[in-house]
Structure formats: structure tokens, C-alpha cells
C-alpha atoms as a PDB file:
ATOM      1  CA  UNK A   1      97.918  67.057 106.936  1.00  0.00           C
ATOM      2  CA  UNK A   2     101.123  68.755 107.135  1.00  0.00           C
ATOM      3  CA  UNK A   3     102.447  70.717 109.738  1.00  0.00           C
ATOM      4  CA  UNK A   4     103.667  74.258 109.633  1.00  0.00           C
ATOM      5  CA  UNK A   5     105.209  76.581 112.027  1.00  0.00           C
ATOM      6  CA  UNK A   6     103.551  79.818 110.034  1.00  0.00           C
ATOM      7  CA  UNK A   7      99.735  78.921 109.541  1.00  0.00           C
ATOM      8  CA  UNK A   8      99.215  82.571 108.250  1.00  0.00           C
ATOM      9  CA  UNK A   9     102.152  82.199 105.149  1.00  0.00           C
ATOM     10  CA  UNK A  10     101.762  79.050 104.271  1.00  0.00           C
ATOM     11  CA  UNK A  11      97.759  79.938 103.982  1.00  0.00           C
ATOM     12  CA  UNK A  12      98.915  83.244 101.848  1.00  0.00           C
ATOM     13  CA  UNK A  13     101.299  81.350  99.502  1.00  0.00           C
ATOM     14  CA  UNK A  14      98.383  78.248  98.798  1.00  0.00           C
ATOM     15  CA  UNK A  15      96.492  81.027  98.096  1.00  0.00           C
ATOM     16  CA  UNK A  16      97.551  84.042  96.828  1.00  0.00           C
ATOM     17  CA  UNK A  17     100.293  82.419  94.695  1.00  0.00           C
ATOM     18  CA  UNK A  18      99.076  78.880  93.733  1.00  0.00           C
ATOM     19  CA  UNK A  19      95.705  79.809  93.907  1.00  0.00           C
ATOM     20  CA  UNK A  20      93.724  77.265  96.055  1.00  0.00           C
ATOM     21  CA  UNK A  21      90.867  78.473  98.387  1.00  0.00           C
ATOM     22  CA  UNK A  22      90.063  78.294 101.879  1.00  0.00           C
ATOM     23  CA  UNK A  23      87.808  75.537 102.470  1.00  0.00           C
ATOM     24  CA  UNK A  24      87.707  75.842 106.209  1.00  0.00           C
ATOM     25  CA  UNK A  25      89.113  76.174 108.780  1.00  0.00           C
ATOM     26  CA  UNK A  26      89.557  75.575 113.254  1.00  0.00           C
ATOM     27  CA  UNK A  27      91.099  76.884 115.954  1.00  0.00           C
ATOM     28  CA  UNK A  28      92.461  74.977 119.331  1.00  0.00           C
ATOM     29  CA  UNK A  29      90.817  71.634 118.536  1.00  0.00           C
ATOM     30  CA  UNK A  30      93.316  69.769 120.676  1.00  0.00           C
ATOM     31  CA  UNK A  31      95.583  72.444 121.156  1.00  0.00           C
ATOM     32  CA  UNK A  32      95.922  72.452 117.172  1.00  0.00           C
ATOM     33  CA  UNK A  33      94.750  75.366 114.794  1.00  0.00           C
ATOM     34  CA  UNK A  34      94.578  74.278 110.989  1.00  0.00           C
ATOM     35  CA  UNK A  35      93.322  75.362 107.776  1.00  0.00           C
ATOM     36  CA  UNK A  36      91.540  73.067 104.641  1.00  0.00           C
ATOM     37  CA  UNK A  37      92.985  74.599 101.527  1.00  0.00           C
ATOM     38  CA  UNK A  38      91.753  73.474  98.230  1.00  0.00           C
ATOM     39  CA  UNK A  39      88.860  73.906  95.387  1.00  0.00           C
ATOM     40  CA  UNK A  40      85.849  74.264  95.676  1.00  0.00           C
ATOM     41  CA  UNK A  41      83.594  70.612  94.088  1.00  0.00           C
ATOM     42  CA  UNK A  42      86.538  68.706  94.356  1.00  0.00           C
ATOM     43  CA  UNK A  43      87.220  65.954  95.703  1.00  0.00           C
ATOM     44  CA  UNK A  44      90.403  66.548  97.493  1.00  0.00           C
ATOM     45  CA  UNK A  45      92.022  69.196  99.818  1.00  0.00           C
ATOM     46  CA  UNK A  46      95.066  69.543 101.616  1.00  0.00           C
ATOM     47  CA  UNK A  47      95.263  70.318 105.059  1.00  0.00           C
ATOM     48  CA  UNK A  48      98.431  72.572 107.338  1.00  0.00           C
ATOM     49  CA  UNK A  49      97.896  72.333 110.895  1.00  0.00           C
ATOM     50  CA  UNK A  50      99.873  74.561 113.458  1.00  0.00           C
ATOM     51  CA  UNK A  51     100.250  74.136 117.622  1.00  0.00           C
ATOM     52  CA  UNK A  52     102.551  74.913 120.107  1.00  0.00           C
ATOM     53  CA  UNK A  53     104.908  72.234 119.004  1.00  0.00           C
ATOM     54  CA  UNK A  54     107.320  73.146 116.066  1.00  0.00           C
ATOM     55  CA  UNK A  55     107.698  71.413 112.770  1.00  0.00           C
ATOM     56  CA  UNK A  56     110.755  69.932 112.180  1.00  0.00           C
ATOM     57  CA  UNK A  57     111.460  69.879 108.315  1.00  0.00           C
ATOM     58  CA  UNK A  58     113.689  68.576 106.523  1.00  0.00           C
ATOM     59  CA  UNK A  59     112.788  68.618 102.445  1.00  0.00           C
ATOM     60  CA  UNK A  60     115.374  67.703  99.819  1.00  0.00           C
ATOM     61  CA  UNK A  61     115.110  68.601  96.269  1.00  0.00           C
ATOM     62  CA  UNK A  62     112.517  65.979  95.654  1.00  0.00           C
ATOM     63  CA  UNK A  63     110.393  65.984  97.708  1.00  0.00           C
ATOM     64  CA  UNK A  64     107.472  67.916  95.487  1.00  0.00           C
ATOM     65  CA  UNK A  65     103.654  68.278  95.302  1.00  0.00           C
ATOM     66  CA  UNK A  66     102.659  68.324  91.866  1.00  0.00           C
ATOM     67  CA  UNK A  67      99.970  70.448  90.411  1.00  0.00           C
ATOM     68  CA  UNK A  68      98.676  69.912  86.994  1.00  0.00           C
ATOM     69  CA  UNK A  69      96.984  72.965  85.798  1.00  0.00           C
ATOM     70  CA  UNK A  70      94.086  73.058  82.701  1.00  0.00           C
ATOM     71  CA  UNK A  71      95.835  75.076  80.260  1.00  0.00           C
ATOM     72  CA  UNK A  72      99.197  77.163  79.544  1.00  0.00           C
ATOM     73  CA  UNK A  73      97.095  80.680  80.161  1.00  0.00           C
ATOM     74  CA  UNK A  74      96.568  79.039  84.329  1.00  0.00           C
ATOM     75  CA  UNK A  75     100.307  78.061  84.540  1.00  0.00           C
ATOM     76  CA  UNK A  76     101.647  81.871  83.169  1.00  0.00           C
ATOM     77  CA  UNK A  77      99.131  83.104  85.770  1.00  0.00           C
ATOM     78  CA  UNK A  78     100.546  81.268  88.522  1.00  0.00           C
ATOM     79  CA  UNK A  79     104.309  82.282  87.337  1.00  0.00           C
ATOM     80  CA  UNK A  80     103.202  85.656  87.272  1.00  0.00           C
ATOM     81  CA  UNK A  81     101.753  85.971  90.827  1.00  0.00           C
ATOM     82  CA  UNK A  82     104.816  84.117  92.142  1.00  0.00           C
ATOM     83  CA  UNK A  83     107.004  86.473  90.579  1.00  0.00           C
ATOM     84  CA  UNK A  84     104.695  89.355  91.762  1.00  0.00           C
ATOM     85  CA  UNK A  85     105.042  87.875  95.369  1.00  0.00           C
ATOM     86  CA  UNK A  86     108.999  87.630  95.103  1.00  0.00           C
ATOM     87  CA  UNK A  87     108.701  83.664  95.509  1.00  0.00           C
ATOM     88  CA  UNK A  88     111.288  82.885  93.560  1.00  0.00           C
ATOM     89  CA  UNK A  89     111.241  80.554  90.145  1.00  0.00           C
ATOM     90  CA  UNK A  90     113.458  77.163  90.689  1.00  0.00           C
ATOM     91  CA  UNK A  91     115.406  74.880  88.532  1.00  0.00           C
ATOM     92  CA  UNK A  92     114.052  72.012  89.129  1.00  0.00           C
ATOM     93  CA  UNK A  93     116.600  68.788  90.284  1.00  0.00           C
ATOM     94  CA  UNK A  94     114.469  66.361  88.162  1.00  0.00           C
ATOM     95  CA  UNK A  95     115.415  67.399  84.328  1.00  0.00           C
ATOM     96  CA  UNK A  96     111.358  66.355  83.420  1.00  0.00           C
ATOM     97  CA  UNK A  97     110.019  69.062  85.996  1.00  0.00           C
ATOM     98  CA  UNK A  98     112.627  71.359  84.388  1.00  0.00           C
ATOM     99  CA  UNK A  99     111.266  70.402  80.713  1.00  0.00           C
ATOM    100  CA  UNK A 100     107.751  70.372  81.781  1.00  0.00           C
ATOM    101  CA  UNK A 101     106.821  71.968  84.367  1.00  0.00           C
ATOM    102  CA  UNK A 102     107.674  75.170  87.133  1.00  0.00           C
ATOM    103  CA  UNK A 103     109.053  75.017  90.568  1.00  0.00           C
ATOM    104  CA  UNK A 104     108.341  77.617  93.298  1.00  0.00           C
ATOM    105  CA  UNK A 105     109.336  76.795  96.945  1.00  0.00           C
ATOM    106  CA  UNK A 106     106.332  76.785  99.724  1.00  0.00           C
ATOM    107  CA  UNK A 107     107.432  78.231 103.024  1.00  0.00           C
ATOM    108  CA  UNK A 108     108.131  75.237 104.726  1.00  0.00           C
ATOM    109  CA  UNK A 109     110.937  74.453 102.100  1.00  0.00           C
ATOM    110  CA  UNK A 110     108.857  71.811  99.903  1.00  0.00           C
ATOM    111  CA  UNK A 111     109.270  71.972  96.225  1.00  0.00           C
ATOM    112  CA  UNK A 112     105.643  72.747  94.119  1.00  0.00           C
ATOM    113  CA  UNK A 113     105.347  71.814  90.800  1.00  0.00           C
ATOM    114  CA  UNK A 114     102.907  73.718  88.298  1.00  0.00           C
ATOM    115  CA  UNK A 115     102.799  71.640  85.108  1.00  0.00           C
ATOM    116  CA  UNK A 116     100.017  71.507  82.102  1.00  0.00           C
ATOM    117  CA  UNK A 117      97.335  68.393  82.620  1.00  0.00           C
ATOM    118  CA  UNK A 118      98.125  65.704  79.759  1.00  0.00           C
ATOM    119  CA  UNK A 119      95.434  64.650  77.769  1.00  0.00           C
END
């Protein structure tokens, strides 16, 4: 669980632009609200919590969740709706993210990486 000081963006961006779903979701257990963000049948999710307390972040160029996507037609699509949502396109520190993969910035500052699934 990570947390966030914008529940509502940070749910938008996982969303909208990476393309995860809401799993679930709670409000003021403990004073904490939180969402489960992830895919449906699988067998992992990630989880941003928000309360009254502010997150304190403090990401440096590699600290990066990785994605690997299916196929090159998923990866374009997640470009496109990243450009499409003005989140910009980054050049990645590592030179193998910048070979093989994409970078977009979450709004808490963390590097995402979209890169194609080897096989």
C-alpha cells in the first residue's frame, strides 16, 4: 500500500491512463480511505491509501513500477491515452527502460514503466 495525498488522481491516472480497474474500495477505516486498483482474475493488486496525514515523497529517477504489457498494440494504447491526458512521455534514467520500454510519471512523482512481456 502506498500512500497518496490525492486519492481521486492517483485513482484517475491507474485508471484512465494505465488502465487498471477498481477492485474496491473503503472509506474511514481507521481514519484511512483507500482504493484496490488492479485486474480483474489476477492475482495481485496494488493498493493507495489516503488520511489526514500527508505523504511525504521523495522518488528519484529509479524508483519505478514496472508493467509488462501482452503485446505492442496494449503498449501504443497506453502511450496514446497518456498523451491524450497530457501526462507527459519520459526519458527514462536507466538506458534499458529507454531501449525497451516507456516512462510516464504517476502523481505522486514515481516513475511507471510500460514495457512488452518477454517470452
Amino acid at each position: 500500500a502506498r500512500h497518496t495525498n490525492d486519492l481521486n488522481r492517483i485513482t484517475e491516472f491507474y485508471t484512465q491512463v494505465i488502465g487498471l480497474q477498481v477492485l474496491g474500495s473503503f472509506d474511514d477505516h481507521s481514519h484511512y480511505d483507500g482504493v484496490f486498483l488492479g485486474q480483474l482474475g489476477r492475482d495481485w493488486h496494488l493498493e493507495f491509501t489516503k488520511s489526514d496525514d500527508r505523504a511525504d515523497h521523495r522518488p528519484d529517477r529509479d524508483d519505478l513500477m514496472v508493467f509488462y504489457v501482452e503485446d505492442a498494440m496494449e503498449l501504443e494504447t497506453i502511450r496514446d491515452r497518456a498523451v491524450e491526458a497530457q501526462v507527459p512521455i519520459v526519458v527514462s534514467k536507466n538506458p534499458y527502460w529507454r531501449d525497451n520500454g516507456v516512462e510516464l510519471t504517476d502523481p505522486d512523482g514515481f516513475g511507471i514503466i510500460i514495457t512488452l512481456e518477454k517470452k
